[in-house]
Structure formats: C-alpha cells, structure tokens
N, C-alpha and C. Protein backbone atom coordinates (compact mmCIF):
# COMPACT_ATOMS: atom_id res chain seq x y z
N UNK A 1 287.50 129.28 -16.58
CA UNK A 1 288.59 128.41 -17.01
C UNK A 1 288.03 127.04 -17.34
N UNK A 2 288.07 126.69 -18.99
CA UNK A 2 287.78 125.43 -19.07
C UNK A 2 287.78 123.86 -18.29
N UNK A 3 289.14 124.13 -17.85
CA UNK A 3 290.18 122.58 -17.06
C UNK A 3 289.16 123.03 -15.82
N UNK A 4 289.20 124.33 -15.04
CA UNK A 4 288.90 124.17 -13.90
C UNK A 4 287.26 123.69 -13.90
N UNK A 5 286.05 123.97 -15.07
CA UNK A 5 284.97 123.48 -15.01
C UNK A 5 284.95 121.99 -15.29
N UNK A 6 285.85 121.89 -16.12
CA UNK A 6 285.90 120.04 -16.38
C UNK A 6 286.13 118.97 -15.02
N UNK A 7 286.98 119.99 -14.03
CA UNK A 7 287.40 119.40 -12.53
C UNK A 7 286.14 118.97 -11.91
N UNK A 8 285.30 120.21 -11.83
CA UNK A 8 284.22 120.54 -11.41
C UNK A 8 283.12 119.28 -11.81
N UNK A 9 283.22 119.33 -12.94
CA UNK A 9 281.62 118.56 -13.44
C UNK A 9 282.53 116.99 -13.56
N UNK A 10 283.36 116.44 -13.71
CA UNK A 10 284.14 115.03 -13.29
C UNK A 10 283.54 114.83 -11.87
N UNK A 11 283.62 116.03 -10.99
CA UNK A 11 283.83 115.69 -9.54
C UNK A 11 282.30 115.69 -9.58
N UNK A 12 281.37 116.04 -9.98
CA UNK A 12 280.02 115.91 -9.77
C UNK A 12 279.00 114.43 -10.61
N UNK A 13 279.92 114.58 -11.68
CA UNK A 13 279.60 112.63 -12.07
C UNK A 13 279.90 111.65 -11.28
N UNK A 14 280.51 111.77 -10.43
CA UNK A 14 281.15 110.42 -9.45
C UNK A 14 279.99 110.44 -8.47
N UNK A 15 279.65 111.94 -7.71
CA UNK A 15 278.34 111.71 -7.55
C UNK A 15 277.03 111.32 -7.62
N UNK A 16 276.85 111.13 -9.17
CA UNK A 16 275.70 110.30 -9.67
C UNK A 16 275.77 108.56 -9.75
N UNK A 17 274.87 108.53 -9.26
CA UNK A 17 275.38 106.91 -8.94
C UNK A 17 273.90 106.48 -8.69
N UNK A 18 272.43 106.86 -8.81
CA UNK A 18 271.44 106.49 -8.77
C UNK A 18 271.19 106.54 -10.22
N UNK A 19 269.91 105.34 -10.70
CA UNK A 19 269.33 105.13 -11.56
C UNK A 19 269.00 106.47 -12.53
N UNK A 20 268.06 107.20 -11.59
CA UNK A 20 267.70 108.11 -12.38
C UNK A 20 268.33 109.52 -12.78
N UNK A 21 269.10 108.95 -12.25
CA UNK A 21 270.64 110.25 -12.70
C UNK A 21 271.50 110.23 -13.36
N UNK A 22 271.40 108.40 -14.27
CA UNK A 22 272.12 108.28 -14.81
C UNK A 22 272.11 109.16 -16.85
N UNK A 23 270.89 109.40 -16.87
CA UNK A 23 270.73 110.84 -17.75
C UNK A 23 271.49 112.01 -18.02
N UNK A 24 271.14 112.32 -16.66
CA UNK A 24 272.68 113.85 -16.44
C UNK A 24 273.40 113.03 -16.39
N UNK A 25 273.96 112.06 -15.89
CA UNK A 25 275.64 112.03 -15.97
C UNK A 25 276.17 112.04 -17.71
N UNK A 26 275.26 111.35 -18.00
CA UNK A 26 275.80 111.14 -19.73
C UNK A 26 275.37 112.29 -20.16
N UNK A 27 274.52 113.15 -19.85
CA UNK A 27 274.29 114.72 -20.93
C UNK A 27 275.81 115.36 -20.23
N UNK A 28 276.06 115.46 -19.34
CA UNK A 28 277.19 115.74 -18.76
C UNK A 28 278.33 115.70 -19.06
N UNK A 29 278.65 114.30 -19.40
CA UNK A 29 279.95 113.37 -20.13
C UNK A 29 279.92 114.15 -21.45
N UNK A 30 278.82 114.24 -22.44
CA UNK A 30 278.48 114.83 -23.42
C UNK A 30 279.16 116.17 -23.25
N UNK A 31 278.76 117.24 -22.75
CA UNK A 31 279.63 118.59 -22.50
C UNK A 31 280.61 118.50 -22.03
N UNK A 32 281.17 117.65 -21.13
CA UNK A 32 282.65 117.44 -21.02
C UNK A 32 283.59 117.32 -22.42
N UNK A 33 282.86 116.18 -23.11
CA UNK A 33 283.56 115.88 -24.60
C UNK A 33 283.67 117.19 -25.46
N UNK A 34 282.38 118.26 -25.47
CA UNK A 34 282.56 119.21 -26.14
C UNK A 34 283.57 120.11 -25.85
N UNK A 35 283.47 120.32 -24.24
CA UNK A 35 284.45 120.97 -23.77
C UNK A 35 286.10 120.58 -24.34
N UNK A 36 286.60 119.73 -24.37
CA UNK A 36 287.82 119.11 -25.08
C UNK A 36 287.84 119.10 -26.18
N UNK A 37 287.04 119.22 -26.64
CA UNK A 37 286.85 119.16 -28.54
C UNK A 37 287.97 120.20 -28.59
N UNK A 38 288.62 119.63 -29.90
CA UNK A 38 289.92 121.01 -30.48
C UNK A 38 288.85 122.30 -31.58
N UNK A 39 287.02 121.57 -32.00
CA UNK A 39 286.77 122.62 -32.21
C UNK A 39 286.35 123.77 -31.12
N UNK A 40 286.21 123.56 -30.11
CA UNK A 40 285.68 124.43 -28.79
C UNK A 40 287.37 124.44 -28.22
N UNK A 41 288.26 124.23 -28.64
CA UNK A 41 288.89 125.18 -27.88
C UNK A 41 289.71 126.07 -28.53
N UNK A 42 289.39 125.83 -30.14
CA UNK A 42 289.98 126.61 -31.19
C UNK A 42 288.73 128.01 -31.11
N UNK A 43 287.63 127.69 -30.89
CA UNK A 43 286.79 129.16 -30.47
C UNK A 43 287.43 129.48 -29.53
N UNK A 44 287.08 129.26 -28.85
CA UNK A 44 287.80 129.86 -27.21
C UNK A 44 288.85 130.72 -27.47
N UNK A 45 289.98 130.02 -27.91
CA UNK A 45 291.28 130.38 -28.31
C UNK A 45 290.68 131.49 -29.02
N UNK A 46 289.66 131.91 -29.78
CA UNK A 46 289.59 133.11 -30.94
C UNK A 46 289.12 134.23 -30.12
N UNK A 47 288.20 133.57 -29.16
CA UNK A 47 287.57 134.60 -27.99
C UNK A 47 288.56 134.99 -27.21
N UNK A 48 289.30 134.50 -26.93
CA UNK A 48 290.34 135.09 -25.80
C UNK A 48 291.00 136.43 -26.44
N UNK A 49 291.66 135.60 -28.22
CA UNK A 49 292.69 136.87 -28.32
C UNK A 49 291.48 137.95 -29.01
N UNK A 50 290.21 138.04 -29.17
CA UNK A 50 289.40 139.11 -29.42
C UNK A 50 289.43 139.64 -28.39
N UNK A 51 288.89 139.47 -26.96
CA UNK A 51 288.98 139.95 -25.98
C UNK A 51 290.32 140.62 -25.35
N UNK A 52 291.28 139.83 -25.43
CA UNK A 52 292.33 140.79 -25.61
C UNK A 52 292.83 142.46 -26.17
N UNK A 53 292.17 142.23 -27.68
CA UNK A 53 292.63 143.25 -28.46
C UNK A 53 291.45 144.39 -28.45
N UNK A 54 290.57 143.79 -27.58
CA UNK A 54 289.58 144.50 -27.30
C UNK A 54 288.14 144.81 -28.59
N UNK A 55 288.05 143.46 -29.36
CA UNK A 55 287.39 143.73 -30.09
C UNK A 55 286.06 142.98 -29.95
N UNK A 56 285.97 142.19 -29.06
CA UNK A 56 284.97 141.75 -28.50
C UNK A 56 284.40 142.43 -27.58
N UNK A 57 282.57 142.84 -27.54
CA UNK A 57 281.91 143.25 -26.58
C UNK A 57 280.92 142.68 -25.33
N UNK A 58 281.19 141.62 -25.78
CA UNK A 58 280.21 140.39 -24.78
C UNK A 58 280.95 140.02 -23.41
N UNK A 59 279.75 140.35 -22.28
CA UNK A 59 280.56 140.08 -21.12
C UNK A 59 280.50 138.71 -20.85
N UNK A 60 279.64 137.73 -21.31
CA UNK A 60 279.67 136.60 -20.61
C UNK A 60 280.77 135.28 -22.30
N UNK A 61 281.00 134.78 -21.67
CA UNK A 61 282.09 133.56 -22.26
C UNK A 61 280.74 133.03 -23.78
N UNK A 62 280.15 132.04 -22.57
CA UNK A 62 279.30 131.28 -23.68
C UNK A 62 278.46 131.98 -24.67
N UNK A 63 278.20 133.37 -24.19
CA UNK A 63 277.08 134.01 -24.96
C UNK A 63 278.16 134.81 -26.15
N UNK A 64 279.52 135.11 -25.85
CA UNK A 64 280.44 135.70 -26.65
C UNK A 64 280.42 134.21 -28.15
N UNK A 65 281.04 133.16 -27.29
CA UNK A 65 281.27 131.77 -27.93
C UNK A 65 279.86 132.04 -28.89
N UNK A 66 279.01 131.69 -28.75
CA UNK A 66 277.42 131.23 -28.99
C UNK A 66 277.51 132.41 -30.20
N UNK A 67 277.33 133.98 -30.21
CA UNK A 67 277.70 134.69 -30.85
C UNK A 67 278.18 134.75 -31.99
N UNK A 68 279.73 133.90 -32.32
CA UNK A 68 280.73 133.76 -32.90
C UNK A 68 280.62 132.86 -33.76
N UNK A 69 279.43 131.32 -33.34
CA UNK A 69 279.53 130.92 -33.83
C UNK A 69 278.13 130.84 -35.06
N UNK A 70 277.30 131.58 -34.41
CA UNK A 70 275.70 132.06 -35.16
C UNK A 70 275.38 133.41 -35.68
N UNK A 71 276.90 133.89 -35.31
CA UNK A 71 276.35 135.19 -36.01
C UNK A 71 275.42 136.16 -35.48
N UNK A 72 275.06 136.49 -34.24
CA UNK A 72 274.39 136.68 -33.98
C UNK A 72 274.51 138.50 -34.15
N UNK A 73 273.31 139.43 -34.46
CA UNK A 73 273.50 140.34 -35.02
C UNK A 73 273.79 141.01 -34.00
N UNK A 74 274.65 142.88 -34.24
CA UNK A 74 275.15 143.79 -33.66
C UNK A 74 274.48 144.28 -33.32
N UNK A 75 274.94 145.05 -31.65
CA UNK A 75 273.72 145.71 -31.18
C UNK A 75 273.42 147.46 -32.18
C-alpha cells in the first residue's frame, strides 16, 4: 500500500538528523515525491485493474510497475 509506505519512510526521515544522513533523507524525500506523482499512481492504478482481471503475471508490485513501464520482454 502506497500511503502505508509513505507513513513508513516520513517516520524514518525524522529519524535522520545527523550530517551524514542527510543524503538518504533527500534520496528519500525524492521517492516519496515519486511516490505521489499522479504519474506513479496512474501506473499503479493500471497495475491494480490488470491484476484484477487477471492479466498481469508478475508477483512483485515494482517489478510488475518497472515492466510496464520498459517493456520488458515475455517470458
């Protein structure tokens, strides 16, 4: 669930609070933003109702996403 990983990685930036962590927090902030993007959740949204109708074969999310969006060839 998107919202529930965004909970997740918010609650783990508040954690960073040393110098040299301040790297991940912003590569972090960075995938948060993607995560909200209306283009990542207009995939999502395409992955879900494929998965639904059962026309998707990929068990994992990102590698389905990743897939979808590169084309990646049939087994």
């Amino acid at each position: 669930d998107t919202d529930r990983a965004l909970v997740l990685l918010e609650e783990y930036c508040k954690k960073l609070r040393k110098p040299e962590e301040q790297q991940l927090k912003k590569a972090i902030r960075k995938v948060m933003g993607i995560f909200k993007s209306s283009l990542f959740q207009a995939l999502l949204g395409s992955f879900k109702k494929k998965a639904r109708h059962g026309t998707s074969s990929h068990t994992s999310l990102p590698v389905a996403l990743a897939c979808d969006v590169l084309g990646c060839p049939k087994d």
